[in-house]
C-alpha atoms as a PDB file:
ATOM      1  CA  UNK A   1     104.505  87.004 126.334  1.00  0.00           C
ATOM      2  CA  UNK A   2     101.623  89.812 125.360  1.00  0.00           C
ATOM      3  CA  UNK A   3      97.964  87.852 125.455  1.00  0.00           C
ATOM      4  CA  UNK A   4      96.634  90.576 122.840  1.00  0.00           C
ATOM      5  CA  UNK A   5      95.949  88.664 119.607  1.00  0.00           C
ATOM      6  CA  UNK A   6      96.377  90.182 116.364  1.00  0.00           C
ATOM      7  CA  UNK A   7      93.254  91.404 115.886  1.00  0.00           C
ATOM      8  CA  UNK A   8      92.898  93.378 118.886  1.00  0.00           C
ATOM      9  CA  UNK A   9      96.164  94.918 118.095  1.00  0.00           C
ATOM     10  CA  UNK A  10      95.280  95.904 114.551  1.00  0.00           C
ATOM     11  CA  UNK A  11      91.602  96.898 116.299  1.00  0.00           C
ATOM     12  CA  UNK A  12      93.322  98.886 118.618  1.00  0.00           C
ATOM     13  CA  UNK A  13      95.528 100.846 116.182  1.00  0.00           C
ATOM     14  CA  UNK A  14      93.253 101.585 114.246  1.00  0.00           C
ATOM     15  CA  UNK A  15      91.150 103.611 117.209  1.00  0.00           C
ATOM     16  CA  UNK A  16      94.295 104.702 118.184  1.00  0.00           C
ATOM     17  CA  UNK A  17      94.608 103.299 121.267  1.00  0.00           C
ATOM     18  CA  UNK A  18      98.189 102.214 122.935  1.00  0.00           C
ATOM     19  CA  UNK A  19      99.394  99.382 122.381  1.00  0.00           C
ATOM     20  CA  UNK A  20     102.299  96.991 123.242  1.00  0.00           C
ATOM     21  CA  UNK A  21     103.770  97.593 119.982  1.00  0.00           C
ATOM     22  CA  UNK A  22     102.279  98.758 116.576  1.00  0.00           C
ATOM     23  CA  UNK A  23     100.936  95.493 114.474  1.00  0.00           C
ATOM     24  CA  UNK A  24     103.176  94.951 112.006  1.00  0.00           C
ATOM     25  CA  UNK A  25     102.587  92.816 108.546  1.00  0.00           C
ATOM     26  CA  UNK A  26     104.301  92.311 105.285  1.00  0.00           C
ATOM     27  CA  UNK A  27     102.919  91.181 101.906  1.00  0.00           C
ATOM     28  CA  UNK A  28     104.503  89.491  98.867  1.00  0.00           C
ATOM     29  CA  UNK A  29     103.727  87.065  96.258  1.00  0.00           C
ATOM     30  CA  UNK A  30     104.296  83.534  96.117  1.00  0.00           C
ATOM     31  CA  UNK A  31     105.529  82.997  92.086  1.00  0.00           C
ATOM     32  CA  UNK A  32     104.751  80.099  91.083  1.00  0.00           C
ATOM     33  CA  UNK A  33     102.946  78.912  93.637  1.00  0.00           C
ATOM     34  CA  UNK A  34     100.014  81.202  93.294  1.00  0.00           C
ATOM     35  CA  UNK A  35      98.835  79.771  90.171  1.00  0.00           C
ATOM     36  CA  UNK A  36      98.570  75.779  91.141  1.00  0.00           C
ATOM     37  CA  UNK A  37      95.372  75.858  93.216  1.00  0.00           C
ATOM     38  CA  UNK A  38      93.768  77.785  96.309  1.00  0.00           C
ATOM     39  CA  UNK A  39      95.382  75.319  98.818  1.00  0.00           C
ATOM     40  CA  UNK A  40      99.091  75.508  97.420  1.00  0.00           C
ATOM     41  CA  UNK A  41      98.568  79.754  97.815  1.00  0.00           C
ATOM     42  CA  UNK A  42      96.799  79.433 101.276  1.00  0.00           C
ATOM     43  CA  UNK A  43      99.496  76.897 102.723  1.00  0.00           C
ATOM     44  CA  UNK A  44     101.967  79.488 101.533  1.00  0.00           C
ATOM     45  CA  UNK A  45     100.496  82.338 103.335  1.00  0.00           C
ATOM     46  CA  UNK A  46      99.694  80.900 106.216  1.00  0.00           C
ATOM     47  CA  UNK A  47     103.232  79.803 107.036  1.00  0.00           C
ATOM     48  CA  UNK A  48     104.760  82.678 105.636  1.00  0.00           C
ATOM     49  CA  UNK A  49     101.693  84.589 108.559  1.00  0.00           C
ATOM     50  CA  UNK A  50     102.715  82.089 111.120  1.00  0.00           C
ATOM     51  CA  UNK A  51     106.466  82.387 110.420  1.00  0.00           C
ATOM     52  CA  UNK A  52     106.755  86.230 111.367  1.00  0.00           C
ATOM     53  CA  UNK A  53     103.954  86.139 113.169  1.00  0.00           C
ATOM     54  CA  UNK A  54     101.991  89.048 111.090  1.00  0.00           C
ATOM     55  CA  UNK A  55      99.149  90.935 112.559  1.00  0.00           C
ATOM     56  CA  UNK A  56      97.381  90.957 109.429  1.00  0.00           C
ATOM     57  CA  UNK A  57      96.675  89.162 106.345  1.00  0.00           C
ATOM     58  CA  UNK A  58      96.412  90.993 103.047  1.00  0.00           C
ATOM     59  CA  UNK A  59      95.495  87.713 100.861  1.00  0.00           C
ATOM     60  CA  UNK A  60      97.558  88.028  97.337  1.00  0.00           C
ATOM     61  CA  UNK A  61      96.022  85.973  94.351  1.00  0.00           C
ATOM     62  CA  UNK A  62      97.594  86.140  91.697  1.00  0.00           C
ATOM     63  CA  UNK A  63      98.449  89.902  90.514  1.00  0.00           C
ATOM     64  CA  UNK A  64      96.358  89.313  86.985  1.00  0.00           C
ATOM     65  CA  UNK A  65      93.736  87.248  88.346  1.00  0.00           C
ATOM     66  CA  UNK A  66      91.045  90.250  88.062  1.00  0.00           C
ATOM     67  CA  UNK A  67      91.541  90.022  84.100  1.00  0.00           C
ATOM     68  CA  UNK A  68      91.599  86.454  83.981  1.00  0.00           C
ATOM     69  CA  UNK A  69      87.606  86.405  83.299  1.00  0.00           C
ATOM     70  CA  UNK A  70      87.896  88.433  80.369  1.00  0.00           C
ATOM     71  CA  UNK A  71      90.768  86.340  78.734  1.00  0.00           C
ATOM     72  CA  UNK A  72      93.597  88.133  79.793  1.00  0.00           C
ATOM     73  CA  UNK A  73      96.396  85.391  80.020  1.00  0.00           C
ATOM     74  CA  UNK A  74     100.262  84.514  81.367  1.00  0.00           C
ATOM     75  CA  UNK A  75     102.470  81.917  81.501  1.00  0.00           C
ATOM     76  CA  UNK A  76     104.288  80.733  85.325  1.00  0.00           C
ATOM     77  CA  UNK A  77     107.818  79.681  84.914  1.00  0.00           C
ATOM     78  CA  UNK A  78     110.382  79.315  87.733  1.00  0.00           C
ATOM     79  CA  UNK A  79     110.235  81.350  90.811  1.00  0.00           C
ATOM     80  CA  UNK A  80     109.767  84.760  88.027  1.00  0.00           C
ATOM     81  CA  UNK A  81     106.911  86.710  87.702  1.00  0.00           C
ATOM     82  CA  UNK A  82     104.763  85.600  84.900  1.00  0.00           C
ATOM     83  CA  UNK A  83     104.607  86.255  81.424  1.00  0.00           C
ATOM     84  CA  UNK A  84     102.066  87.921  79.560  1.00  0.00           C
ATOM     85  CA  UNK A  85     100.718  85.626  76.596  1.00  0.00           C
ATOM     86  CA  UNK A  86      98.037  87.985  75.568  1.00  0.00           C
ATOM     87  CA  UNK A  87      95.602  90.643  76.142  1.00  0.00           C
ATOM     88  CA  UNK A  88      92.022  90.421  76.423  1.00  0.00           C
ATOM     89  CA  UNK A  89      91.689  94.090  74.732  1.00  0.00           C
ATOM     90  CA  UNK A  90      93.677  93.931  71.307  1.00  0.00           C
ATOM     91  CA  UNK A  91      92.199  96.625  70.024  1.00  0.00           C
ATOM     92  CA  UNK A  92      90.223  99.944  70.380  1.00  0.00           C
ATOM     93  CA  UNK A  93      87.226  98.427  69.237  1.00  0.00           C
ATOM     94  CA  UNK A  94      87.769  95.552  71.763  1.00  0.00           C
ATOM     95  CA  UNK A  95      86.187  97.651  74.777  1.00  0.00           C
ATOM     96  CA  UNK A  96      83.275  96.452  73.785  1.00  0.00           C
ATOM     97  CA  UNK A  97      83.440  93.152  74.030  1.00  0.00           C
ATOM     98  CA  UNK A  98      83.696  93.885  77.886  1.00  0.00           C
ATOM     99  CA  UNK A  99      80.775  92.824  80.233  1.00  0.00           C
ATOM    100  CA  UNK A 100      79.721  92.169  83.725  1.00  0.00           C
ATOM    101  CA  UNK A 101      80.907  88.627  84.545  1.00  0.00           C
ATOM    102  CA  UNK A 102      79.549  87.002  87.682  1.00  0.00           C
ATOM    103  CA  UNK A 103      80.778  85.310  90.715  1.00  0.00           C
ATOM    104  CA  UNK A 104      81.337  82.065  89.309  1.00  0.00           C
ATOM    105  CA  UNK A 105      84.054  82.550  86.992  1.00  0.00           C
ATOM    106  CA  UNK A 106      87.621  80.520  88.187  1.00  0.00           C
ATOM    107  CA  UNK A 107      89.464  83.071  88.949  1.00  0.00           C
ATOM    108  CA  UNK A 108      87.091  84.399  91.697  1.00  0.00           C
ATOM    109  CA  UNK A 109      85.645  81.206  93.185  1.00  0.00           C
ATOM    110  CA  UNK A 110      89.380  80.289  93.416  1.00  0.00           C
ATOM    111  CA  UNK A 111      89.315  83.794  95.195  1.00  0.00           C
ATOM    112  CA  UNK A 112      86.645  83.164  97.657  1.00  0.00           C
ATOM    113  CA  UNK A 113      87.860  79.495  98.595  1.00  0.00           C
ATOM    114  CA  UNK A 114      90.898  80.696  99.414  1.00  0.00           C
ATOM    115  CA  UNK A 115      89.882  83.334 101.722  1.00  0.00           C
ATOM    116  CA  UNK A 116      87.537  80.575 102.847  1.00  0.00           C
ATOM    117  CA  UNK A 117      90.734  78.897 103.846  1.00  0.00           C
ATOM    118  CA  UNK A 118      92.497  81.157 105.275  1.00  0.00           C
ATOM    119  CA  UNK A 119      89.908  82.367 107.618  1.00  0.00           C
ATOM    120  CA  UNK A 120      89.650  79.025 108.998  1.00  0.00           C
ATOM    121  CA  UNK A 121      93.389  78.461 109.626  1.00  0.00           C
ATOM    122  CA  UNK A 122      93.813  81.580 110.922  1.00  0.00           C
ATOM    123  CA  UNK A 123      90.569  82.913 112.860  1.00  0.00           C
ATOM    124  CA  UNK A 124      92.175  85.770 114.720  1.00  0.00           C
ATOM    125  CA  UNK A 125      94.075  87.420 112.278  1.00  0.00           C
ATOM    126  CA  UNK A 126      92.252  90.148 110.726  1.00  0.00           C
ATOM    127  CA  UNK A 127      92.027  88.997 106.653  1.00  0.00           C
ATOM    128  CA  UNK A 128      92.007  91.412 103.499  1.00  0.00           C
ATOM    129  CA  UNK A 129      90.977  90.519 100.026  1.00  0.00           C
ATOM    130  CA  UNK A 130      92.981  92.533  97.636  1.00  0.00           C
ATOM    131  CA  UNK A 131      90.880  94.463  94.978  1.00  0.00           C
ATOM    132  CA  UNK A 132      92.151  97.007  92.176  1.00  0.00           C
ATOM    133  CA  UNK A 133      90.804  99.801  90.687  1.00  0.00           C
ATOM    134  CA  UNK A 134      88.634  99.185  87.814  1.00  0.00           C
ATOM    135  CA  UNK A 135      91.105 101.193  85.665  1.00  0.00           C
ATOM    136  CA  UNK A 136      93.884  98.911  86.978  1.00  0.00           C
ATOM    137  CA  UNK A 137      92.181  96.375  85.411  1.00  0.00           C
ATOM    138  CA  UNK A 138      91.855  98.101  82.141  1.00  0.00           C
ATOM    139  CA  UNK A 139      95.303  98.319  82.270  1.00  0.00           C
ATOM    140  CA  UNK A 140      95.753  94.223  82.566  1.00  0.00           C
ATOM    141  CA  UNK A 141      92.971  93.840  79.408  1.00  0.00           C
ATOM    142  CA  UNK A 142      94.757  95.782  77.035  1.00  0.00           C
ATOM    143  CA  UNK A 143      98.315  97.542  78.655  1.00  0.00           C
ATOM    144  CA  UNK A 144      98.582 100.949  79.851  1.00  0.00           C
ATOM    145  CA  UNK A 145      99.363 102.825  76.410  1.00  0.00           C
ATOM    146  CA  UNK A 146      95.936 101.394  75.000  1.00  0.00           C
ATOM    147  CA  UNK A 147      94.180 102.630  77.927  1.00  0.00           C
ATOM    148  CA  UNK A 148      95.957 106.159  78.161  1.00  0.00           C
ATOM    149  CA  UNK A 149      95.371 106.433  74.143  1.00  0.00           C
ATOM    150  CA  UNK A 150      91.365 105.308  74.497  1.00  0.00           C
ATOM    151  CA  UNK A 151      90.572 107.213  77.196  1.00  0.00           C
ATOM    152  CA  UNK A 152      90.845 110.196  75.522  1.00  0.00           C
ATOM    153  CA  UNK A 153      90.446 108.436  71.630  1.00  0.00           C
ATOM    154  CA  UNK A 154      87.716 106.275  72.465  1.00  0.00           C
ATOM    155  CA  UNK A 155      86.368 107.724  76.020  1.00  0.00           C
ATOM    156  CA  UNK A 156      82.512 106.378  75.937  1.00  0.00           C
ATOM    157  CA  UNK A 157      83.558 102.720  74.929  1.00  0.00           C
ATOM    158  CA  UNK A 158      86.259 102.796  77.947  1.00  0.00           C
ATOM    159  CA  UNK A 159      83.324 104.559  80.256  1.00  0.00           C
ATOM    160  CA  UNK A 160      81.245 101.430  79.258  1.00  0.00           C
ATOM    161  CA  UNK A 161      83.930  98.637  79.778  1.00  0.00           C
ATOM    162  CA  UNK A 162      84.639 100.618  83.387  1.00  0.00           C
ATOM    163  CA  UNK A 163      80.844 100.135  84.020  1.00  0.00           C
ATOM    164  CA  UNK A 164      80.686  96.487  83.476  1.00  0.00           C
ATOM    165  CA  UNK A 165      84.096  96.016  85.134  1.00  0.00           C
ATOM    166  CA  UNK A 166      83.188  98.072  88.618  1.00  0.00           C
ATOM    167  CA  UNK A 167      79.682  96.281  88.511  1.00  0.00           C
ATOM    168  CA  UNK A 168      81.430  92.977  88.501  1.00  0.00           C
ATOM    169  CA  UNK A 169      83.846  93.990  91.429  1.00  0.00           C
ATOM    170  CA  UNK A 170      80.969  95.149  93.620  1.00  0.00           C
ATOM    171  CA  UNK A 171      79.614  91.577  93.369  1.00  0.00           C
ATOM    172  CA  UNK A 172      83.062  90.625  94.302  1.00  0.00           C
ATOM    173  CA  UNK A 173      83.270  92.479  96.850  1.00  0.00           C
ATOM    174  CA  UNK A 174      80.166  92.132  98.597  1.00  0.00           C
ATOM    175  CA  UNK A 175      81.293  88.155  98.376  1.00  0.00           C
ATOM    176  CA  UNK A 176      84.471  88.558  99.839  1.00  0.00           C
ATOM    177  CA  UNK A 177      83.144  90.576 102.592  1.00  0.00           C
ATOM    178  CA  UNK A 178      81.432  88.201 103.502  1.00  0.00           C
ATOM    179  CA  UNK A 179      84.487  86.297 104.399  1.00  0.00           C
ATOM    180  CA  UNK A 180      87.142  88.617 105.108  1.00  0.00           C
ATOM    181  CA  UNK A 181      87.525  91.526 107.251  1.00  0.00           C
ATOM    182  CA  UNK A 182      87.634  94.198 104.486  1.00  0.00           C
ATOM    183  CA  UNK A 183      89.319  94.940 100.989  1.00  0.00           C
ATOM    184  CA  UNK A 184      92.683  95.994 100.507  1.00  0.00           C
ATOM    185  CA  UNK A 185      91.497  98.010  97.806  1.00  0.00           C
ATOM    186  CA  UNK A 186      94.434  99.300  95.526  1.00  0.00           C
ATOM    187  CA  UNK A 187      94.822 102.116  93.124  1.00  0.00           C
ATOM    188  CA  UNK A 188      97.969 100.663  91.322  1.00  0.00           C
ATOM    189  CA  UNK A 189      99.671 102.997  88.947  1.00  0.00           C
ATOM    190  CA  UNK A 190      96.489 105.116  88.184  1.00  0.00           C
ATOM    191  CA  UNK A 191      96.158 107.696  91.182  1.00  0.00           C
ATOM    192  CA  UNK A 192     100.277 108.647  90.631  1.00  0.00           C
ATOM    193  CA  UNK A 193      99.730 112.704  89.054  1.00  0.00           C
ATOM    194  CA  UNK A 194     102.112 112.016  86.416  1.00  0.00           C
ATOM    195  CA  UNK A 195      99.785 108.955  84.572  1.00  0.00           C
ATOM    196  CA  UNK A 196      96.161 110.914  84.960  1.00  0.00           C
ATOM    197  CA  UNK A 197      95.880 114.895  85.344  1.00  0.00           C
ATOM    198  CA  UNK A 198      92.873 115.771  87.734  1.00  0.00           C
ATOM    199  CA  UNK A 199      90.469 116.103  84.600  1.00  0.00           C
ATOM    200  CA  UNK A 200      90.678 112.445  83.841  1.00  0.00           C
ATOM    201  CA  UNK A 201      91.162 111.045  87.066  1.00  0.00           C
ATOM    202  CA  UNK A 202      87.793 112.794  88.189  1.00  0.00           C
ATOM    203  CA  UNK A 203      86.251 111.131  84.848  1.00  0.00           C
ATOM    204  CA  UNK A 204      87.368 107.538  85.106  1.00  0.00           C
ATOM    205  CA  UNK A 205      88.884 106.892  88.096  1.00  0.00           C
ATOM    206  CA  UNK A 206      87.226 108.225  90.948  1.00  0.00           C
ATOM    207  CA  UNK A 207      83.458 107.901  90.406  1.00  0.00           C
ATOM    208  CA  UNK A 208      84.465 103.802  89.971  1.00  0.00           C
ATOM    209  CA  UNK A 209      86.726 103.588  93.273  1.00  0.00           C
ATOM    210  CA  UNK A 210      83.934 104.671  94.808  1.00  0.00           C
ATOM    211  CA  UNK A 211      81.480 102.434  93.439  1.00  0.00           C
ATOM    212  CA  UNK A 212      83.487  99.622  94.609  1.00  0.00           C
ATOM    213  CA  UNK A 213      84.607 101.118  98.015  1.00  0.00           C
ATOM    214  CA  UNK A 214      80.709 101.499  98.352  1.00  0.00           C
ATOM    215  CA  UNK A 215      80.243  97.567  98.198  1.00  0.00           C
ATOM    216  CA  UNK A 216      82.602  97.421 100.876  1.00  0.00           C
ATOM    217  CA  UNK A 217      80.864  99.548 103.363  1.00  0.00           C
ATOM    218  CA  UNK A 218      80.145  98.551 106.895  1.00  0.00           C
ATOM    219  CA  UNK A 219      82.985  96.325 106.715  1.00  0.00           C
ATOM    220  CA  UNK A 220      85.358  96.936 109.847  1.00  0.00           C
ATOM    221  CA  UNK A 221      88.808  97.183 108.191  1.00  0.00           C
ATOM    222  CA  UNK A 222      88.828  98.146 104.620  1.00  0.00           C
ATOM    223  CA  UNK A 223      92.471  99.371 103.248  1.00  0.00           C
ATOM    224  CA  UNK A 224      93.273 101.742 100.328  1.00  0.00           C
ATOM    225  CA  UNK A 225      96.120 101.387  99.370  1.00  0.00           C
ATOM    226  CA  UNK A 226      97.774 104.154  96.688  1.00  0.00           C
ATOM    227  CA  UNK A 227     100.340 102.978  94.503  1.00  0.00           C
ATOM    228  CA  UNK A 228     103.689 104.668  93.471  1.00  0.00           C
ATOM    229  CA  UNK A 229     105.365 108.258  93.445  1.00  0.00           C
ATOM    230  CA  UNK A 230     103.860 111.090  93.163  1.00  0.00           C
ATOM    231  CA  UNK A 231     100.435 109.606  94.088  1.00  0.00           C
ATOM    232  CA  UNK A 232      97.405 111.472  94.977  1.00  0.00           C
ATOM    233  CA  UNK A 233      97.878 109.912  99.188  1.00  0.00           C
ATOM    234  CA  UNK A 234      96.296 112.989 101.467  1.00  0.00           C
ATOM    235  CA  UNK A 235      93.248 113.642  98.622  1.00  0.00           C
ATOM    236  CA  UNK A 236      92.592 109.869  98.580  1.00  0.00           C
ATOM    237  CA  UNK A 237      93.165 109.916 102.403  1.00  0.00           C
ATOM    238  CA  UNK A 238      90.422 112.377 102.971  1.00  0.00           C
ATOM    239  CA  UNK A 239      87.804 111.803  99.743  1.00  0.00           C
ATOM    240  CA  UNK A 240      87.330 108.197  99.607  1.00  0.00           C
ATOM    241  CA  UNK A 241      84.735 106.602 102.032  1.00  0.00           C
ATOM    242  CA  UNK A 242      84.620 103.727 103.997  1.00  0.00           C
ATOM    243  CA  UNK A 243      88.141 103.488 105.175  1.00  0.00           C
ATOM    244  CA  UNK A 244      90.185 102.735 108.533  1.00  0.00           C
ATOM    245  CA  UNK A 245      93.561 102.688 107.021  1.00  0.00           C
ATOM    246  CA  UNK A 246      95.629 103.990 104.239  1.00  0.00           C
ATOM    247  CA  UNK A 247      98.967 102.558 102.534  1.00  0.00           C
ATOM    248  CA  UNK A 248     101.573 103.962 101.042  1.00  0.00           C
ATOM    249  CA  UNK A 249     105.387 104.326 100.449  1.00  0.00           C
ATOM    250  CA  UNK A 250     106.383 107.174 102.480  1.00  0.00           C
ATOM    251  CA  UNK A 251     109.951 106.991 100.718  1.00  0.00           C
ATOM    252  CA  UNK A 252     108.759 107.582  97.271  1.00  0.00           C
ATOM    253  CA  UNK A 253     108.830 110.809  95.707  1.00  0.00           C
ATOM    254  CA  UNK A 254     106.737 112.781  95.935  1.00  0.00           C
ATOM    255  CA  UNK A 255     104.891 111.202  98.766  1.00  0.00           C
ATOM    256  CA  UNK A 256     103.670 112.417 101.869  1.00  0.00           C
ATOM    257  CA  UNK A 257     105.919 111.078 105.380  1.00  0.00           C
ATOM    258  CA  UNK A 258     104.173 109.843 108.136  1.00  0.00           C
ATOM    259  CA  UNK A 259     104.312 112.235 110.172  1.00  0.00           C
ATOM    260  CA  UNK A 260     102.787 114.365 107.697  1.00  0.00           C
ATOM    261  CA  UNK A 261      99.995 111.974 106.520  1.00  0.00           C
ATOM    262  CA  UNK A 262      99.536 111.951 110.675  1.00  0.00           C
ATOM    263  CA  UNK A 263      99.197 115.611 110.474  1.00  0.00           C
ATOM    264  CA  UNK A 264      96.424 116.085 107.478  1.00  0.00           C
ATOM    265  CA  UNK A 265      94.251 112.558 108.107  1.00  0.00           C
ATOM    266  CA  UNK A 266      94.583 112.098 112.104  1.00  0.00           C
ATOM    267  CA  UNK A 267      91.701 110.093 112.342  1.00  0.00           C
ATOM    268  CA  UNK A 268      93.086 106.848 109.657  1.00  0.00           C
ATOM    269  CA  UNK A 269      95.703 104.614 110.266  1.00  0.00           C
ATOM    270  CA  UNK A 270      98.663 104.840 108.409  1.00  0.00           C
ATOM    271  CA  UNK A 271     100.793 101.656 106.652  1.00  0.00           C
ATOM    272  CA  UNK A 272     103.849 101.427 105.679  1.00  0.00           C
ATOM    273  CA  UNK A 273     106.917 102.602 106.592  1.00  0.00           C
ATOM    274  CA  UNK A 274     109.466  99.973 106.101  1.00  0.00           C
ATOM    275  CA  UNK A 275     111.212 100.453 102.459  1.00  0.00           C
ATOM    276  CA  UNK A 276     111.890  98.083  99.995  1.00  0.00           C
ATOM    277  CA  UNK A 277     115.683  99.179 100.635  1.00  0.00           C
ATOM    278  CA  UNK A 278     115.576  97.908 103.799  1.00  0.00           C
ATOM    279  CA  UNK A 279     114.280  94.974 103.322  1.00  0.00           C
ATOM    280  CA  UNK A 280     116.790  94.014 101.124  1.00  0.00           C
ATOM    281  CA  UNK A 281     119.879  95.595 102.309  1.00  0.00           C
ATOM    282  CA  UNK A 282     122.962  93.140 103.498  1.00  0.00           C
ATOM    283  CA  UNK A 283     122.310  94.351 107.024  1.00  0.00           C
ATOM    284  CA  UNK A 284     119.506  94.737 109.148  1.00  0.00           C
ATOM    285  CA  UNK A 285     120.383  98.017 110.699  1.00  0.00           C
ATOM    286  CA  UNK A 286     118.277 100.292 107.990  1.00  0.00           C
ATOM    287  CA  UNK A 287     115.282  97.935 108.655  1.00  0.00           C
ATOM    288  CA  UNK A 288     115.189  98.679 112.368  1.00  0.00           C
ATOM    289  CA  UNK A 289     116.251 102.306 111.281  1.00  0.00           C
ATOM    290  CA  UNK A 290     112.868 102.456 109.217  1.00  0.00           C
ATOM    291  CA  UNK A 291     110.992 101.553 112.398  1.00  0.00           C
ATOM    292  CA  UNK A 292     112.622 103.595 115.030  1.00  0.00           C
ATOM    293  CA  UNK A 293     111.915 106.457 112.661  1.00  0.00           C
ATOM    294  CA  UNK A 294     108.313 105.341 112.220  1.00  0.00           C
ATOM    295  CA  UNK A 295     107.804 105.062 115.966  1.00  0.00           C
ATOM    296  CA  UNK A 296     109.329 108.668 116.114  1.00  0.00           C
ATOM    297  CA  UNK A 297     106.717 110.195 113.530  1.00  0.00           C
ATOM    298  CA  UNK A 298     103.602 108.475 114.745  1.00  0.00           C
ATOM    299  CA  UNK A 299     104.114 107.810 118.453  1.00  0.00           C
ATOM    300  CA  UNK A 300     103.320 104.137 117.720  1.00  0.00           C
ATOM    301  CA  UNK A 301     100.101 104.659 117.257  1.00  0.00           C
ATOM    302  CA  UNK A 302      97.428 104.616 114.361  1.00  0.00           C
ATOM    303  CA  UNK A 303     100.118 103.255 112.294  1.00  0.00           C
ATOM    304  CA  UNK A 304      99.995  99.682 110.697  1.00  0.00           C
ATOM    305  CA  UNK A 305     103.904  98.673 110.091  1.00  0.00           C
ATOM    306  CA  UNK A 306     104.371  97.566 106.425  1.00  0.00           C
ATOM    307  CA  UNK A 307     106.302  97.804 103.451  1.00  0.00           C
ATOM    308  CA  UNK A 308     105.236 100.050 100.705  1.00  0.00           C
ATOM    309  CA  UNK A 309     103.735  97.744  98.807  1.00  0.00           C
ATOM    310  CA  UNK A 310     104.064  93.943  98.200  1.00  0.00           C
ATOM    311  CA  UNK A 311     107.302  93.405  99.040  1.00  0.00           C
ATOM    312  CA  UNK A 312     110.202  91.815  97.063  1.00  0.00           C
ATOM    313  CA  UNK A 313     109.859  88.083  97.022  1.00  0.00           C
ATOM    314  CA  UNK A 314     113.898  87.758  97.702  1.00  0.00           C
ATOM    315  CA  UNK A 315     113.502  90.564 100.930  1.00  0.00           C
ATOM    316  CA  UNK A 316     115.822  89.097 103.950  1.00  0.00           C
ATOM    317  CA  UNK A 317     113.910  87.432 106.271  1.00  0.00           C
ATOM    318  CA  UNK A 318     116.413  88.370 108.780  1.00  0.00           C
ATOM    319  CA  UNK A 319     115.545  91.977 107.700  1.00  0.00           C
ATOM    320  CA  UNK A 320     111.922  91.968 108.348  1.00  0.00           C
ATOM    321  CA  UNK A 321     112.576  90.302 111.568  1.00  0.00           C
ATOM    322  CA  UNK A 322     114.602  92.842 112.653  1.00  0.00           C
ATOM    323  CA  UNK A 323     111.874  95.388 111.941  1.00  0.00           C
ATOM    324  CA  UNK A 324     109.359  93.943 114.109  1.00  0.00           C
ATOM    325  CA  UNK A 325     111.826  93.298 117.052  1.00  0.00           C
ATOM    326  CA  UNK A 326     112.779  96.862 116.812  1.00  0.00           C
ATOM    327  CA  UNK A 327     108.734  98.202 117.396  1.00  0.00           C
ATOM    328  CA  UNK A 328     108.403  96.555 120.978  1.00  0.00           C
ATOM    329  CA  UNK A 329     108.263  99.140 123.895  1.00  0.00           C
END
């Protein structure tokens, strides 16, 4: 059995170094057990870690819990995803009601404990607290049409909610580095080409990614991850600061491979690579497909093995197993 522990693998990967195998992780929520306390969500993860043995933790609150402080609100039901009860934003005018909130709100000292938690169950497994763009979080205030129509009906009250929301998330940040290895810092929906065109995505996207990302800096393993089709992956890649690793779904259209995100960004690792098709299917054989053909396109090295994105919370655990067994040398 290798002596390496997760950490040194993901370490090593991310120099590039070679390894006995590529570390491998996957992601995925935890409905409704996210939303009944810190130590419900932490036991959760850390068996679900312990149960695949994951090289890395990327810790998943709940997916609204960044609008929570501003009275964004859903119901938990069953094993579904929530429901959304209301918005915090109900109207144009609502933007600005939006200010800086600070560290003590619920939603992120529930945040913070439960990296807290985490970190001591599982002290050599490098830890990521998941952040979104300040525009994602527009998006959970008021829902993407409001957004799309305000940015260009009411652009200076948006610019000033974006303000107060990025300063808050720096705070958050700089807390949560404190903790955890890095930020899985996420784009969501708002980097895709076919949502923003270059003019607006230079105007009220990127000068607040990298405001947060900036908070973040000096940690050793921050993530960006890019969300979706068609998503602005190799610009991202090479722009934003402050970054050992990029995600993405390679099998999106639209989207760069790895080989060719290999090609334009050699010195960042690349993650992902196993598809949400896989993961699913009846059979294993596309999910050790997906990583033979990852090992052929990167060599096994700077590449983190992942899904896309969170994964589906019904994947086949025989699936993902099958994934990792297929990576070893």
């Amino acid at each position: 059995m290798s002596t390496i522990t997760a950490r040194e693998r993901v370490t090593g990967a991310v120099r590039g170094a070679v390894l006995d195998r590529p570390p491998f992780s996957v992601w995925r929520h935890f409905y409704p057990t996210e939303n009944e306390g810190p130590a419900a969500l932490v036991a959760a993860t850390v068996e679900w870690t312990t149960r695949f043995g994951l090289d890395l933790v990327k810790y998943n609150p709940r997916a609204q819990y960044h609008a929570e402080p501003w009275g964004t609100r859903y119901r938990y039901g069953g094993a579904e995803p929530p429901t959304l009860e209301r918005y915090a934003v109900t109207s144009a005018d609502g933007w600005q009601q939006i200010r800086r909130k600070g560290l003590a709100e619920p939603a992120f000292t529930e945040l913070l404990d439960g990296l807290r938690a985490v970190r001591r169950r599982l002290p050599d497994v490098p830890l990521l607290a998941t952040v979104f763009t300040p525009l994602g979080v527009c998006e959970r205030l008021a829902g993407r049409e409001r957004v799309r129509t305000d940015l260009r009906g009411r652009p200076d009250d948006v610019l000033g909610a974006l303000d107060a929301i990025a300063d808050t998330f720096c705070d958050v940040v700089r807390a949560c580095c404190d903790v955890a290895d890095g930020i899985f810092y996420a784009t969501t929906s708002w980097a895709q080409r076919d949502l923003l065109d270059d003019a607006l995505f230079e105007r009220f996207a990127r000068p607040y990614d990298l405001r947060v990302l900036n908070a973040a800096a000096g940690a050793p393993l921050n993530l960006l991850h890019i969300c979706g089709p068609r998503a602005r992956v190799l610009d991202l890649a090479v722009a934003y600061p402050g970054v050992a690793a990029v995600s993405w779904d390679p099998h999106l259209d639209g989207n760069p491979s790895l080989g060719a995100f290999r090609a334009a960004v050699p010195e960042r690792a690349a993650v992902g690579g196993i598809s949400n098709r896989a993961l699913l299917a009846s059979d294993p054989s596309d999910a050790r497909a997906d990583a033979a053909s990852g090992l052929a396109a990167t060599g096994g090295r700077r590449w983190i093995v992942a899904g896309g994105c969170t994964i589906p919370p019904e994947s086949r655990p025989a699936n993902i197993a099958a994934a990792q067994a297929a990576l070893l040398r």
